[in-house]
Protein backbone atom coordinates (compact mmCIF):
# COMPACT_ATOMS: atom_id res chain seq x y z
CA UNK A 1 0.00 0.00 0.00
CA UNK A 2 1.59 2.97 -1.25
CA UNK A 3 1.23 6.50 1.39
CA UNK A 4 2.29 9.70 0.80
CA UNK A 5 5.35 10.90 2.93
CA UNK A 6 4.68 12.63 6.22
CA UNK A 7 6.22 13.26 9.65
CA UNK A 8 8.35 10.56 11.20
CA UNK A 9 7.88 9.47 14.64
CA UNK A 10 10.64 10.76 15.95
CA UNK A 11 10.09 14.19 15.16
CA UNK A 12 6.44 14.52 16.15
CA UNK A 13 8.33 13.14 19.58
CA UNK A 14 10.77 16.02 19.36
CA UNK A 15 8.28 18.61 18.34
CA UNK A 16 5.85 17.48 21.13
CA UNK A 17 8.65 17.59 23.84
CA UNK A 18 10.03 21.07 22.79
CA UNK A 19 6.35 22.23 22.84
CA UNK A 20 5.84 20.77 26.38
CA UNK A 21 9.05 22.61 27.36
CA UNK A 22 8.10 25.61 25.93
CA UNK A 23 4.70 25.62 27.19
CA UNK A 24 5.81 25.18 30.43
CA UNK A 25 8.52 27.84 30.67
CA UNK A 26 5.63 30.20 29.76
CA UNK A 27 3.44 28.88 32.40
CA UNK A 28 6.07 29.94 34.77
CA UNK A 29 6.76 33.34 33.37
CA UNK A 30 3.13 33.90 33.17
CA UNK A 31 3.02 32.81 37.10
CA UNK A 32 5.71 35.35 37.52
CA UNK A 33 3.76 37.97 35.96
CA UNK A 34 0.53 37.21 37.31
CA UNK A 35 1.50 36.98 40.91
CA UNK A 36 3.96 39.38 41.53
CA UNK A 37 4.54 42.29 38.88
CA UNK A 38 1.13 42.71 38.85
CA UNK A 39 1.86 43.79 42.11
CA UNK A 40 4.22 46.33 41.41
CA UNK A 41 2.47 50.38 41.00
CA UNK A 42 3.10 51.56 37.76
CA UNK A 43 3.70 55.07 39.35
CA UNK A 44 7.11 55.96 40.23
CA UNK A 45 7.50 55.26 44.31
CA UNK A 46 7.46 58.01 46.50
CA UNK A 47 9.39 58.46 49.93
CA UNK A 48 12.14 56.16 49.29
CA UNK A 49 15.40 57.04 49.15
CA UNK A 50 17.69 55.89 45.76
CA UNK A 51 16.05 54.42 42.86
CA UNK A 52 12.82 52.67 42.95
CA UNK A 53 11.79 51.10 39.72
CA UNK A 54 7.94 50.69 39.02
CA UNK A 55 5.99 48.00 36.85
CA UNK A 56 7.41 49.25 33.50
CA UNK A 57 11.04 49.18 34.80
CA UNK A 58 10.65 45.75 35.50
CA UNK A 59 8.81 44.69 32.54
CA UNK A 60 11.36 46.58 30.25
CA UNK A 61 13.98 44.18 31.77
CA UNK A 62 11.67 41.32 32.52
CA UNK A 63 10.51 41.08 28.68
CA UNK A 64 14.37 40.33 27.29
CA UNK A 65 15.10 37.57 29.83
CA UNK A 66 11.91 35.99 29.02
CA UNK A 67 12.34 35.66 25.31
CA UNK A 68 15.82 35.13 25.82
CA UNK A 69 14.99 31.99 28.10
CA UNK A 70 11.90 30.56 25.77
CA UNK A 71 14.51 30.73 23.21
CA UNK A 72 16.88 28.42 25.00
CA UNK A 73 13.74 26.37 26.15
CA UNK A 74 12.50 26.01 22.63
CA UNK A 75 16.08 24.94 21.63
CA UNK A 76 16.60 22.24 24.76
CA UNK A 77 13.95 20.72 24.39
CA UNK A 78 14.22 20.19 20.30
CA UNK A 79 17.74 18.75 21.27
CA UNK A 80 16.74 16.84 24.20
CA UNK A 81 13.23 15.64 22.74
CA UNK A 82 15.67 14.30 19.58
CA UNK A 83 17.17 12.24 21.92
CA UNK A 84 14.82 11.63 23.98
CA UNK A 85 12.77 10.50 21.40
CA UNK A 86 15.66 8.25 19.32
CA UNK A 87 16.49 6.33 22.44
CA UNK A 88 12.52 5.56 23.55
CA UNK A 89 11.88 4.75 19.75
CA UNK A 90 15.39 2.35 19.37
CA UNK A 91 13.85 -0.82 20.27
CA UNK A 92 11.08 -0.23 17.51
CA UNK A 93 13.50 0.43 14.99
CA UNK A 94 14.97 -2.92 15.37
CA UNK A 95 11.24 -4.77 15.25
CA UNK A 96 10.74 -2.78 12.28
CA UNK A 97 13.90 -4.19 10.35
CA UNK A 98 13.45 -7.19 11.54
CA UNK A 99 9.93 -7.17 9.87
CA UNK A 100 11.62 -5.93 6.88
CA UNK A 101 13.90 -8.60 6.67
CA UNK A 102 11.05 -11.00 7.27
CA UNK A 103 9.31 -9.86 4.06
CA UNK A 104 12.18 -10.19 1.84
CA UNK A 105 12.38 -13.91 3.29
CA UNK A 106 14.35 -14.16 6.17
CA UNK A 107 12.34 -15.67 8.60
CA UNK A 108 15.03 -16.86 10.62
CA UNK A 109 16.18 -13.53 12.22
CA UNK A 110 14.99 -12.81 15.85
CA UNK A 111 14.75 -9.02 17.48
CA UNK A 112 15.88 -10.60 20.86
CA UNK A 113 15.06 -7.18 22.90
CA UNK A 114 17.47 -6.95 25.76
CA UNK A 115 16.33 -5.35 28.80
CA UNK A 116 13.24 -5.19 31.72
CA UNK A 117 9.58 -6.09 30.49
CA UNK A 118 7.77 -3.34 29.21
CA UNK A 119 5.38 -2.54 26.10
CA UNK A 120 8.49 -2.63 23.44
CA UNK A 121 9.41 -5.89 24.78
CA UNK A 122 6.21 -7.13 25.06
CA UNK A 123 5.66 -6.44 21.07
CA UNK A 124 9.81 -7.66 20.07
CA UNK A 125 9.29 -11.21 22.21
CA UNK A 126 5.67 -11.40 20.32
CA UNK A 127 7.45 -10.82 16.93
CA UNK A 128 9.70 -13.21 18.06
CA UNK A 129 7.26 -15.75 18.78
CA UNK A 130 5.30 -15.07 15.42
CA UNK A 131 8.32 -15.44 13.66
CA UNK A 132 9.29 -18.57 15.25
CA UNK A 133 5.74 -19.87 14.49
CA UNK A 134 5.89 -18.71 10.61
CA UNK A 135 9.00 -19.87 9.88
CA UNK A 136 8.41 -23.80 11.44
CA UNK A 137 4.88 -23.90 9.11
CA UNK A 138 7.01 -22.14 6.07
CA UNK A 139 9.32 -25.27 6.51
CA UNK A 140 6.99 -27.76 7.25
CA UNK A 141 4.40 -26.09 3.60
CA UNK A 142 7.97 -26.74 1.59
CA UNK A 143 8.39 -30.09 3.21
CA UNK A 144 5.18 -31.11 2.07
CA UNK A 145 4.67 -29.75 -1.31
CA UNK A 146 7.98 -31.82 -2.32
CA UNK A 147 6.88 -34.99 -0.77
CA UNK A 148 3.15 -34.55 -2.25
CA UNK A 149 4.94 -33.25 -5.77
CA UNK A 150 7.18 -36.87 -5.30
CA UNK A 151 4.12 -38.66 -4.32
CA UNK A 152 2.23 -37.61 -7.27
CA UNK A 153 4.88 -37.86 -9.74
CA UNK A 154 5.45 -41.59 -8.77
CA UNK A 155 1.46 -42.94 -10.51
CA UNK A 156 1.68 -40.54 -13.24
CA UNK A 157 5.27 -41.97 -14.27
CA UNK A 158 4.05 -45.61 -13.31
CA UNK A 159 1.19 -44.86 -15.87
CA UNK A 160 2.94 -43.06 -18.94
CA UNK A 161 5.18 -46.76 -18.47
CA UNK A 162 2.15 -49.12 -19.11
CA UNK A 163 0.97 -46.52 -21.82
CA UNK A 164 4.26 -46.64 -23.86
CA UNK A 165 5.05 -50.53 -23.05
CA UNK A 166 1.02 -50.99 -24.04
CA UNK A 167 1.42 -49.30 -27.24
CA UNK A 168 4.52 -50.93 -28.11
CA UNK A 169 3.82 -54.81 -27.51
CA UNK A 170 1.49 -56.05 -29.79
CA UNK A 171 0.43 -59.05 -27.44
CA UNK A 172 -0.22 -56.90 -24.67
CA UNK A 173 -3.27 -57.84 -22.43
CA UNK A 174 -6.00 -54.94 -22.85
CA UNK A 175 -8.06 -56.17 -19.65
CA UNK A 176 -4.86 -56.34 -17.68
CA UNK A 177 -3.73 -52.96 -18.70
CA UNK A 178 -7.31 -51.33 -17.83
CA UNK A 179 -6.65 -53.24 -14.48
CA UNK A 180 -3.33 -51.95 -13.48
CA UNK A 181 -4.55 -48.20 -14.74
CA UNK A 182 -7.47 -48.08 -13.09
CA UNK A 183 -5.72 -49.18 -10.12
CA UNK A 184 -2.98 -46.62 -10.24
CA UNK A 185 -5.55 -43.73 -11.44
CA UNK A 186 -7.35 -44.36 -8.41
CA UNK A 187 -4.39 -44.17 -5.80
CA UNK A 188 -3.63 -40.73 -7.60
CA UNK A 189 -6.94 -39.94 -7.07
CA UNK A 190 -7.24 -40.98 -3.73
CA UNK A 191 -3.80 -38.97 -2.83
CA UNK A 192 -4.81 -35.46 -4.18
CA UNK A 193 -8.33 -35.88 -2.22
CA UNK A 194 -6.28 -36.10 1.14
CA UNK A 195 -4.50 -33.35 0.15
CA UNK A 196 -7.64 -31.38 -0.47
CA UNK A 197 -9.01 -32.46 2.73
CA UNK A 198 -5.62 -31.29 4.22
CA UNK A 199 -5.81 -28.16 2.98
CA UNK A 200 -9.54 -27.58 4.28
CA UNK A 201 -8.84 -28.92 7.86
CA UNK A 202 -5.27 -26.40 7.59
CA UNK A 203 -7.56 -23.24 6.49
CA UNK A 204 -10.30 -24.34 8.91
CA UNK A 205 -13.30 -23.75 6.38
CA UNK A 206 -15.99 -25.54 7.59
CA UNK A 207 -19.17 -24.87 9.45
CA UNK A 208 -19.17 -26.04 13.27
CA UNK A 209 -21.99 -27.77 14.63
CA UNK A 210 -22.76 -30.13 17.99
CA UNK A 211 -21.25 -33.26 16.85
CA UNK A 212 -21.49 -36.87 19.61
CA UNK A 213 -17.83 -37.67 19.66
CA UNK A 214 -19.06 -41.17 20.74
CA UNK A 215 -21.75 -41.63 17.65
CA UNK A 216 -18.66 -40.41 15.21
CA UNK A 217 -16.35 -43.44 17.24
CA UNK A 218 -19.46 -46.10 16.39
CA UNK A 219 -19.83 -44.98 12.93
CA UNK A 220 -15.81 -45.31 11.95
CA UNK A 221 -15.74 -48.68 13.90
CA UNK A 222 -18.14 -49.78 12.10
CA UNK A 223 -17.15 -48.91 8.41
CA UNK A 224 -13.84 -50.28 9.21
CA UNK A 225 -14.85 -53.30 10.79
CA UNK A 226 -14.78 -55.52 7.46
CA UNK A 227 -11.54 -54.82 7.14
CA UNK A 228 -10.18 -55.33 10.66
CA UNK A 229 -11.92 -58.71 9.88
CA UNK A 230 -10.36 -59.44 6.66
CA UNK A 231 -6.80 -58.94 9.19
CA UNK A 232 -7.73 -60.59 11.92
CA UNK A 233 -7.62 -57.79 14.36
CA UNK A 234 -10.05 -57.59 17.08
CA UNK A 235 -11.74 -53.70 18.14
CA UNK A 236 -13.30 -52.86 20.91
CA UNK A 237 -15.42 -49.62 21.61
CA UNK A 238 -16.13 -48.13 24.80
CA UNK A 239 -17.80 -44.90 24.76
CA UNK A 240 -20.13 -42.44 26.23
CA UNK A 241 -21.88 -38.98 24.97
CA UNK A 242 -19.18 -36.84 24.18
CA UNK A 243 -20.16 -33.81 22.53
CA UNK A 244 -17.52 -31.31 20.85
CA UNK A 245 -18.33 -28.19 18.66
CA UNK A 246 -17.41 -28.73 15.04
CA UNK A 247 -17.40 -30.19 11.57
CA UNK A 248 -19.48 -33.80 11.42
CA UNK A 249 -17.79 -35.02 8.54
CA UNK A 250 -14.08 -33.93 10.10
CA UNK A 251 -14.65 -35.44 12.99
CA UNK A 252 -15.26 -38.90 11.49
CA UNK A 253 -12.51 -38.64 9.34
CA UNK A 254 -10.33 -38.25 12.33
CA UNK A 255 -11.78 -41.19 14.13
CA UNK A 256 -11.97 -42.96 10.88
CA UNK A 257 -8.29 -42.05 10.32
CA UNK A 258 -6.80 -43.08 13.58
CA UNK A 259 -8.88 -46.62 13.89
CA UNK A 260 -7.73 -46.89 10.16
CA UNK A 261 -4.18 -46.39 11.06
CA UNK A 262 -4.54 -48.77 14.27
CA UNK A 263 -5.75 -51.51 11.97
CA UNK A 264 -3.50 -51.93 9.41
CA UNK A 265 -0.02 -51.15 11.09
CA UNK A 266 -1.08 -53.92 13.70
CA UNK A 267 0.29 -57.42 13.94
CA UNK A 268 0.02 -59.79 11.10
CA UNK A 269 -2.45 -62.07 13.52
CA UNK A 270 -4.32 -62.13 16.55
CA UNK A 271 -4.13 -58.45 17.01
CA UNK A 272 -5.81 -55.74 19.38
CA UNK A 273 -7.81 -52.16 18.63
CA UNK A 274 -9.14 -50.19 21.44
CA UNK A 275 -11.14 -47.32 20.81
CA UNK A 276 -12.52 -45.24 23.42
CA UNK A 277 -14.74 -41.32 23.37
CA UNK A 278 -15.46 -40.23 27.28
CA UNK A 279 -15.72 -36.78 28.83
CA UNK A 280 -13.48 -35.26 31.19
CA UNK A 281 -14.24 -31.51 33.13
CA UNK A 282 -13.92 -29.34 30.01
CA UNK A 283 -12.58 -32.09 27.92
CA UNK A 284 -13.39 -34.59 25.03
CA UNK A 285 -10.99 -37.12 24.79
CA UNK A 286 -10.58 -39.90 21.90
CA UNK A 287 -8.03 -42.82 22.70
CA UNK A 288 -7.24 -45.14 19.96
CA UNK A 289 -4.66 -47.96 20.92
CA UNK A 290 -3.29 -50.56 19.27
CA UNK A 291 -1.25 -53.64 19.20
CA UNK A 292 1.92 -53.88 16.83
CA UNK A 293 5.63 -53.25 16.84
CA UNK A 294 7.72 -51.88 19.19
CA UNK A 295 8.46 -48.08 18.04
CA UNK A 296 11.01 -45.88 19.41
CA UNK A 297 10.02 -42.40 21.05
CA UNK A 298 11.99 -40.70 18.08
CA UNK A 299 10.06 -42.44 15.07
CA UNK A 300 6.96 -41.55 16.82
CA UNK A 301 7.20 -38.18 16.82
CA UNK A 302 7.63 -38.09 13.28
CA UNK A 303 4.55 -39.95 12.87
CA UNK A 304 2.07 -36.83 12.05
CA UNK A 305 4.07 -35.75 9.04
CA UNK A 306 3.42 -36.31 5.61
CA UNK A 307 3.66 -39.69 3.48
CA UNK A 308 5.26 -41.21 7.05
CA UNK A 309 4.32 -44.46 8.98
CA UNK A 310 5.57 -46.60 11.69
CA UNK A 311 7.93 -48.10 9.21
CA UNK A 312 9.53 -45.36 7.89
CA UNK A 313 8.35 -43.58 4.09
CA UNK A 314 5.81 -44.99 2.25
CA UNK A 315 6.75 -47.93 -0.33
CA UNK A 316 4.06 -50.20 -0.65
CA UNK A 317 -0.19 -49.78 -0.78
CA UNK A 318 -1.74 -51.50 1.95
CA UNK A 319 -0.13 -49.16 4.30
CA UNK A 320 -2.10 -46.05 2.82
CA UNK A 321 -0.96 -42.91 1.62
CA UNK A 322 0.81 -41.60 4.30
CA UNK A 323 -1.29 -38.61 5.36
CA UNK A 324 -3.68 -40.49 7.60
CA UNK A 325 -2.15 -38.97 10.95
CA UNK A 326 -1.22 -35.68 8.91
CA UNK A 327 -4.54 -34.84 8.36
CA UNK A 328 -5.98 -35.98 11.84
CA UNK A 329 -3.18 -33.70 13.38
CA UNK A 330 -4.55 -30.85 10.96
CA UNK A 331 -8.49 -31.63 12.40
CA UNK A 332 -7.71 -31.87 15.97
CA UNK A 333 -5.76 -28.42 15.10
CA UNK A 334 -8.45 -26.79 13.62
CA UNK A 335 -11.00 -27.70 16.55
CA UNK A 336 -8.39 -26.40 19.22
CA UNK A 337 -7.44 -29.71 20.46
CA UNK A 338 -4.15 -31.62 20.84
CA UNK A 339 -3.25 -35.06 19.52
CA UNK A 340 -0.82 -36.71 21.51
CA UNK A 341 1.10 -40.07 20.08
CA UNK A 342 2.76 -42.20 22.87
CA UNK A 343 4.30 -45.60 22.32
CA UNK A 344 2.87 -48.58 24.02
CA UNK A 345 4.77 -50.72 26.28
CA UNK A 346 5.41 -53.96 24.56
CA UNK A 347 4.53 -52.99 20.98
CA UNK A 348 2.09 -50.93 19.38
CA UNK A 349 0.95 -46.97 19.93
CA UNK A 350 -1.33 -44.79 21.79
CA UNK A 351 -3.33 -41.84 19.81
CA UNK A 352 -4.74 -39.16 22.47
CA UNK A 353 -7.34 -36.79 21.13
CA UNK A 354 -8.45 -33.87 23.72
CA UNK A 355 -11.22 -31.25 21.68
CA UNK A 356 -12.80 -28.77 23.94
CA UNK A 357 -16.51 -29.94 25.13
CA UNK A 358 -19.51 -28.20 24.49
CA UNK A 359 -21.29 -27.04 27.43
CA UNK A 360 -24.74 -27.47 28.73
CA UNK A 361 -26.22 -24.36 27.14
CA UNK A 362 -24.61 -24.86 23.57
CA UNK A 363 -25.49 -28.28 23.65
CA UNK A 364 -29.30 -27.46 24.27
CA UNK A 365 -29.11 -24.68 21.87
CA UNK A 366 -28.00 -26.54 19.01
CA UNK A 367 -30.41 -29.74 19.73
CA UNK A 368 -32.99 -27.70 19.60
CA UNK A 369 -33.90 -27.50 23.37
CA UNK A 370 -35.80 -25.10 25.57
């Protein structure tokens, strides 16, 4: 936004001082001049002996010294107020290049204000704390666009290969070629939907509503439940009316995302899925657990990135695309909750989900209740 040029701080500062000073200097002339030459008869004084000045003696040599002394007023306090002013307005000088700085792209420097708390250092450890913020969800934006752009790139090169060997062996099995495309096309598919759905949980563009953390538990247990089948893996649901304030269909990708997770990177047989929705004093909390490998504290926190799993990057299908606990991280996020991952003791991990509850009132309001 372009402004025309005006005033800087520093000299409305200075001006403003050197007016104060001035003002007051003339206060206390005017004081003088009020309270005692006023006093003074302007007819010469009678029956003293010498020289006895009256009111216009003294004003004639009154006048001078007070010009004389607004002068030097006037001139301190342009000096002083300069000063005055540079040294107060210092520690906004440095927030201000480091904001510059941090619009041509450098959003690694820090003000780092030295000195006592006050309103400057309030605002610098702020900055601070914004740039901080901005510069870990710059990296982690360029982290993901090049593993989405690698994720992408990897069906669309798998496919141009069955197009050109297709077109170039005259034996080639049509059906089987529809097969594999259709199969690939659909994990491309698949992968830039998350991604949309990432980006919508990330810009938080959804309409909120009082949602039954508990119903949304039942409903993802149960669309999953052919597959935990198909694997062998037993899940069990214990819940109770746990209403949150936000998006229905969100929230049940979340739930659906985590008991998906819990599922597949489980053990080959015999395995274990608890899900659980319950209310604590100003809390919702959603506990998925499962059985599975042992995993390190390290790998786990790396879990809620994007295109990672227990095992490392993705390489083969049935483990999913990799953004199942990236995009629950991103809900959770966007409904001012926390996800915690914790590794279980003997194998397997521990998703914590804590969403704000809805209370009494809200909860009658939105159902409809007097």
């Amino acid at each position: 936004m372009t402004r025309a040029p005006g005033l800087s701080v520093r000299l409305k500062l200075t001006l403003s001082y050197a007016g104060l000073v001035v003002l007051a200097g003339g206060l206390l002339l005017g004081v003088v001049w009020v309270f005692l030459l006023r006093y003074v008869p302007e007819e010469p004084i009678t029956g003293t002996a010498g020289f006895a000045p009256n009111r216009s003696d003294l004003v004639e040599a009154f006048l001078p010294a007070v010009a004389a002394v607004l002068i030097f007023l006037l001139a301190f306090g342009l000096v002083g107020g300069w000063v005055l002013a540079g040294a107060l307005l210092a520690p906004l000088v440095r927030v201000t290049d480091a904001a510059r700085k941090a619009t041509a792209g450098s959003l690694s420097h820090r003000v780092q204000l030295p000195g006592r708390q006050d309103e400057f250092r309030e605002l610098a450890d702020s900055f601070d704390t914004m740039l901080s913020r901005l510069e870990a969800h710059v990296a982690e934006q360029q982290r993901f666009a090049a593993n989405a752009s690698h994720e992408l790139r990897t069906p669309l090169a798998i496919t141009r290969t069955l197009l050109e060997v297709g077109s170039i062996d005259p034996n080639r099995n049509t059906d089987e070629l529809i097969s594999r495309l259709r199969v690939v096309n659909t994990r491309a598919i698949d992968l830039t939907e998350a991604l949309l759905l990432l980006s919508r949980a990330d810009r938080r563009s959804f309409a909120r509503e009082c949602v039954d953390l508990s119903l949304v538990a039942e409903e993802a247990a149960e669309t999953l439940l052919p597959l935990a089948e198909e694997r062998g893996v037993a899940v069990e649901l214990e819940s109770e009316i746990a209403s949150v304030l936000g998006s229905q269909a969100l929230l049940l990708q979340l739930a659906t995302n985590l008991l998906h997770n819990a599922i597949v990177h489980n053990l080959p047989t015999s395995g274990s899925v608890w899900l659980s929705a319950a209310v604590r004093p100003s809390t919702v909390t959603l506990i998925v657990e499962n059985t599975g490998a042992e995993l390190s504290p390290d790998l786990v926190a790396t879990l809620t990135e994007p295109f990672q799993r227990g095992s490392g990057r993705i390489r083969n299908h049935d483990a999913g695309l990799g953004l199942g606990l990236a995009i629950a991280k991103s809900i959770v996020e966007a409904h001012d909750g926390r996800l915690t991952l914790t590794p279980r003791p003997g194998g397997g991990l521990s998703i914590r989900v804590e969403l704000p509850a809805v209370g009494a009132d809200v909860h009658q309001r939105e159902s409809g209740l007097p």
